[in-house]
Protein backbone atom coordinates (compact mmCIF):
# COMPACT_ATOMS: atom_id res chain seq x y z
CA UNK A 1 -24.64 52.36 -13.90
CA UNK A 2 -26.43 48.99 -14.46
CA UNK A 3 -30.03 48.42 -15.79
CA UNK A 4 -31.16 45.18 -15.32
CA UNK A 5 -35.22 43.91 -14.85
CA UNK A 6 -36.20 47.39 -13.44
CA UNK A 7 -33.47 47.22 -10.74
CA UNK A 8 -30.35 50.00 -10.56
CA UNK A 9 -27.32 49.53 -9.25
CA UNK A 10 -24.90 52.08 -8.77
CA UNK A 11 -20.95 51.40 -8.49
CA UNK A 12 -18.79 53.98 -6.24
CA UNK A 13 -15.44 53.86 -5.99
CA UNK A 14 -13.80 55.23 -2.53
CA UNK A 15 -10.60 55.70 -2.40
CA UNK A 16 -9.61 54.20 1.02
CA UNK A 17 -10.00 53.61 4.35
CA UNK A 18 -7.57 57.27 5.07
CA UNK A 19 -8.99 59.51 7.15
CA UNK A 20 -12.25 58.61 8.24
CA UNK A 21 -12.67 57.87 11.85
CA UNK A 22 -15.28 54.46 11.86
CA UNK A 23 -12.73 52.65 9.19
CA UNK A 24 -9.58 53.34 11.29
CA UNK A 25 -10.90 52.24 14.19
CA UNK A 26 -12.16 49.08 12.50
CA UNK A 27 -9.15 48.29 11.35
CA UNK A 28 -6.87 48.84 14.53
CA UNK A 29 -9.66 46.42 16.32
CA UNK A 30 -9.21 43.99 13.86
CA UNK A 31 -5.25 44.32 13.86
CA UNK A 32 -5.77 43.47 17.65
CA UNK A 33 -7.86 40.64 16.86
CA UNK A 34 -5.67 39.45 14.89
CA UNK A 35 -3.07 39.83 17.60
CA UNK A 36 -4.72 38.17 20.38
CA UNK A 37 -3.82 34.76 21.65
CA UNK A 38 -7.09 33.83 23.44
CA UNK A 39 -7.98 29.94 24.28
CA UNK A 40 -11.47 28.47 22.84
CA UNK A 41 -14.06 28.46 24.99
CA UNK A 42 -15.34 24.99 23.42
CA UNK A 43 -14.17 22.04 23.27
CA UNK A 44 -13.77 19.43 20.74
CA UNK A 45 -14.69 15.33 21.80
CA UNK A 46 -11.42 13.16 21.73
CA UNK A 47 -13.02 11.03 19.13
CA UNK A 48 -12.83 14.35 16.39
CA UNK A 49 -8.88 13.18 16.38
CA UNK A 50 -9.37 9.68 15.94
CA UNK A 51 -8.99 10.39 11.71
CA UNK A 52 -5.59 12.43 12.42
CA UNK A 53 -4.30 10.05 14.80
CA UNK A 54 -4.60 7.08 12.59
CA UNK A 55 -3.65 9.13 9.06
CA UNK A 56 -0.32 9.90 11.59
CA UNK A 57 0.23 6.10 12.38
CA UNK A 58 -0.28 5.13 8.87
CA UNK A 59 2.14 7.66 7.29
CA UNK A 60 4.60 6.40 9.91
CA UNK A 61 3.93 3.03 9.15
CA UNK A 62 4.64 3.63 5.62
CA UNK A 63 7.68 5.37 5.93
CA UNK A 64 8.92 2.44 8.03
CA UNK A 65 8.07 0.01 5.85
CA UNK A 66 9.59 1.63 3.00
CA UNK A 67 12.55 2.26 4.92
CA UNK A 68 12.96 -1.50 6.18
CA UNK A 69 12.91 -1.82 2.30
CA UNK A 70 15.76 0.36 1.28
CA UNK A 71 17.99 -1.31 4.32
CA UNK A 72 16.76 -5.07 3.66
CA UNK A 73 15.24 -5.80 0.33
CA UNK A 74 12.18 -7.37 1.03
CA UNK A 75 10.50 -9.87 -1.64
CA UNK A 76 6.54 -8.67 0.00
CA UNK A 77 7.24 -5.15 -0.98
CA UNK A 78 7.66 -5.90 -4.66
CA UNK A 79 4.48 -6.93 -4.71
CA UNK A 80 2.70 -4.12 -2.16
CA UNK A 81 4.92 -1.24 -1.85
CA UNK A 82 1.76 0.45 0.15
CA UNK A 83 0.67 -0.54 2.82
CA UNK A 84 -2.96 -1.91 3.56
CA UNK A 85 -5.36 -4.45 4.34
CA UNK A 86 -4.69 -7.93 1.40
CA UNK A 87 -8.20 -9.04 1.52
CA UNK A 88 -8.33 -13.23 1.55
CA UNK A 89 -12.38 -14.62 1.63
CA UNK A 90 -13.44 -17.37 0.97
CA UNK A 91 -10.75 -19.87 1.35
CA UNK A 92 -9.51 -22.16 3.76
CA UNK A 93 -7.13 -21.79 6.81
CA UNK A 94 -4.84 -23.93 5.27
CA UNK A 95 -5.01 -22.05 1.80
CA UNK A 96 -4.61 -18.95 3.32
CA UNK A 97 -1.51 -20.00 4.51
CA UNK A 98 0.16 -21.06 1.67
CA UNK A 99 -0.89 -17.59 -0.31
CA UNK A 100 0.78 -15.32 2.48
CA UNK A 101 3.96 -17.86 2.27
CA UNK A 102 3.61 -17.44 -1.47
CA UNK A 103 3.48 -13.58 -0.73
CA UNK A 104 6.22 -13.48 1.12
CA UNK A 105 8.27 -15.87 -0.71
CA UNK A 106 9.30 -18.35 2.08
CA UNK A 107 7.95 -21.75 1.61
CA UNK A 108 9.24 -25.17 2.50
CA UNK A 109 9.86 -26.30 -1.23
CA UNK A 110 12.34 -23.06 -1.43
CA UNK A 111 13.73 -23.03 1.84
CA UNK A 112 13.86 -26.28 2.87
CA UNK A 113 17.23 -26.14 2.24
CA UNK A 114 18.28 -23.51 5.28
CA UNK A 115 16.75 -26.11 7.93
CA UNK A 116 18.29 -29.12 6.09
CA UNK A 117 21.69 -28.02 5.32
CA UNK A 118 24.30 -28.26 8.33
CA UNK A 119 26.92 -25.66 8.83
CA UNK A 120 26.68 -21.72 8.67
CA UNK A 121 27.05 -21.83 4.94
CA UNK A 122 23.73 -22.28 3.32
CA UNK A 123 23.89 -22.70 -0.39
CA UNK A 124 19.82 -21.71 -2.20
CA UNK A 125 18.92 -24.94 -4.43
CA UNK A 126 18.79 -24.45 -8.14
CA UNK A 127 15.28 -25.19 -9.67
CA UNK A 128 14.71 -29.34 -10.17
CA UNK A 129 11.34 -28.77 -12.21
CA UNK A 130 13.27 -27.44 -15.52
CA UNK A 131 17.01 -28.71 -14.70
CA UNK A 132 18.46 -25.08 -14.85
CA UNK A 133 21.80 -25.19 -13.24
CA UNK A 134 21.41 -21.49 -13.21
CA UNK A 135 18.23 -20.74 -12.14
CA UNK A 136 17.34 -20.67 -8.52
CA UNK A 137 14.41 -22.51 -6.95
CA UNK A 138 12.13 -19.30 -5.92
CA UNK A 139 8.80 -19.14 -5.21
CA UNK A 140 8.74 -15.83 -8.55
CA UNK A 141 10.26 -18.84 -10.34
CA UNK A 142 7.74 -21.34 -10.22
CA UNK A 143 4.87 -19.05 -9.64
CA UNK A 144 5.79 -17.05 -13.19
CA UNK A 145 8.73 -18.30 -15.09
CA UNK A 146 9.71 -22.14 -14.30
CA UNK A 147 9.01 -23.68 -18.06
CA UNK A 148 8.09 -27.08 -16.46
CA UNK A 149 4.79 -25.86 -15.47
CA UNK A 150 3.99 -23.21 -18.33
CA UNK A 151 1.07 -25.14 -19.73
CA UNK A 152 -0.49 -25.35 -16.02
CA UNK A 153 0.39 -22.04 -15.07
CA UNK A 154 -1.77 -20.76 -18.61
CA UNK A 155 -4.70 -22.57 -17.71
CA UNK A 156 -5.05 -20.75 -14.28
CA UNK A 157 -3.53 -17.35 -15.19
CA UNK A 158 -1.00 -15.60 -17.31
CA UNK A 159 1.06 -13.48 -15.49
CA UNK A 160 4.44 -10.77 -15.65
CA UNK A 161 5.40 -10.81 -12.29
CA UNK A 162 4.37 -11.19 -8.96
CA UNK A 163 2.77 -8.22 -8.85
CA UNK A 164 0.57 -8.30 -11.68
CA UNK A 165 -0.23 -11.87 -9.97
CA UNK A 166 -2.04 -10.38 -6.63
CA UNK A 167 -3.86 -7.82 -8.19
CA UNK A 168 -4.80 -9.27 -11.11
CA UNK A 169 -5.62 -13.27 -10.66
CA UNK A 170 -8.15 -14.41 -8.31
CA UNK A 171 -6.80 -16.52 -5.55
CA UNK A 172 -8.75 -19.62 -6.04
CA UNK A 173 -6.99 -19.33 -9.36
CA UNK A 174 -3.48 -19.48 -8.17
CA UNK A 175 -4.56 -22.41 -5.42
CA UNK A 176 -5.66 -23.75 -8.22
CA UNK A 177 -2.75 -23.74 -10.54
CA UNK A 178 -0.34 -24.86 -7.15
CA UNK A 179 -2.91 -28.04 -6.89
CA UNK A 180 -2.75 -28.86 -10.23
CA UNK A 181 1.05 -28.24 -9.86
CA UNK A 182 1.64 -30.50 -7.20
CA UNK A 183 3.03 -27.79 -5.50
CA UNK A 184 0.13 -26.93 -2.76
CA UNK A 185 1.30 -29.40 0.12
CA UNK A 186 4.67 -28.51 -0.39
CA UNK A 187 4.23 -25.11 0.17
């Protein structure tokens, strides 16, 4: 027994539901309950299955595009492995542009070369900025390693990689750096 501001409460224990005739008949209705396969009588609007419907799409989507990944390597997914909206305000048409083709990694000044060269061997053109026969002219390249334009690249932005780039530095910042470059009409 419990005392507590003038109010008693009293615990009993019973033993179980054995034996006594409302309790067994509450629980063989509710086994049947729980037994019965019996339609709604309400219905929901189609719009309650808008959320599951795109969650659905979106998974699928994902799994697709990490998929397309494993089969083809695919320079965008190194920088946005999940997908979603890459929000772009503010800037021209023609700068927009050039950042999704920096995105992507296809731009005239590093594949030029596929249009230009005749024959079904292409052959990728070794950077021409820093006059590394080893070093291939990529848009990762120029955007974060190409010594030629380290001193322009640090006034805009210092970066790792490419993915450190578009979630770190503002846009205008890397239109920026590609003007001051030279780069931005060749893109």
């Amino acid at each position: 027994m419990i005392q507590t501001s003038r109010k008693t409460v009293k615990f009993c224990w019973v033993p179980s539901h054995k034996n006594i005739a409302g309790n067994v008949g509450a629980d063989s209705a509710a086994g049947r309950a729980r037994r019965r396969v019996e339609q709604p009588h309400y219905q929901l609007p189609y719009t309650d299955y808008y959320p599951k419907v795109r969650q659905f799409i979106r998974s699928k989507w994902q799994q697709r595009w990490h998929q397309c990944h494993l089969n083809r390597p695919n320079k965008l997914y190194s920088i946005q492995s999940e997908i979603g909206e890459f929000q772009i305000f503010g800037l021209t048409r023609k700068e927009e542009a050039v950042i999704h083709r920096i995105r992507i990694g296809h731009t005239r000044l590093t594949h030029a070369y596929l249009m230009e060269q005749r024959g079904p061997i292409k052959i990728p053109p070794t950077c021409h900025f820093c006059n590394n026969p080893n070093e291939m002219l990529t848009v990762c390249h120029v955007m974060i390693d190409c010594p030629h334009f380290r001193y322009i690249r640090q006034r805009f932005y210092i970066s790792p990689d490419m993915k450190y780039l578009f979630e770190n530095v503002s846009l205008t910042n890397i239109i920026g750096f590609l003007r001051s470059a030279g780069l931005f009409k060749h893109i």
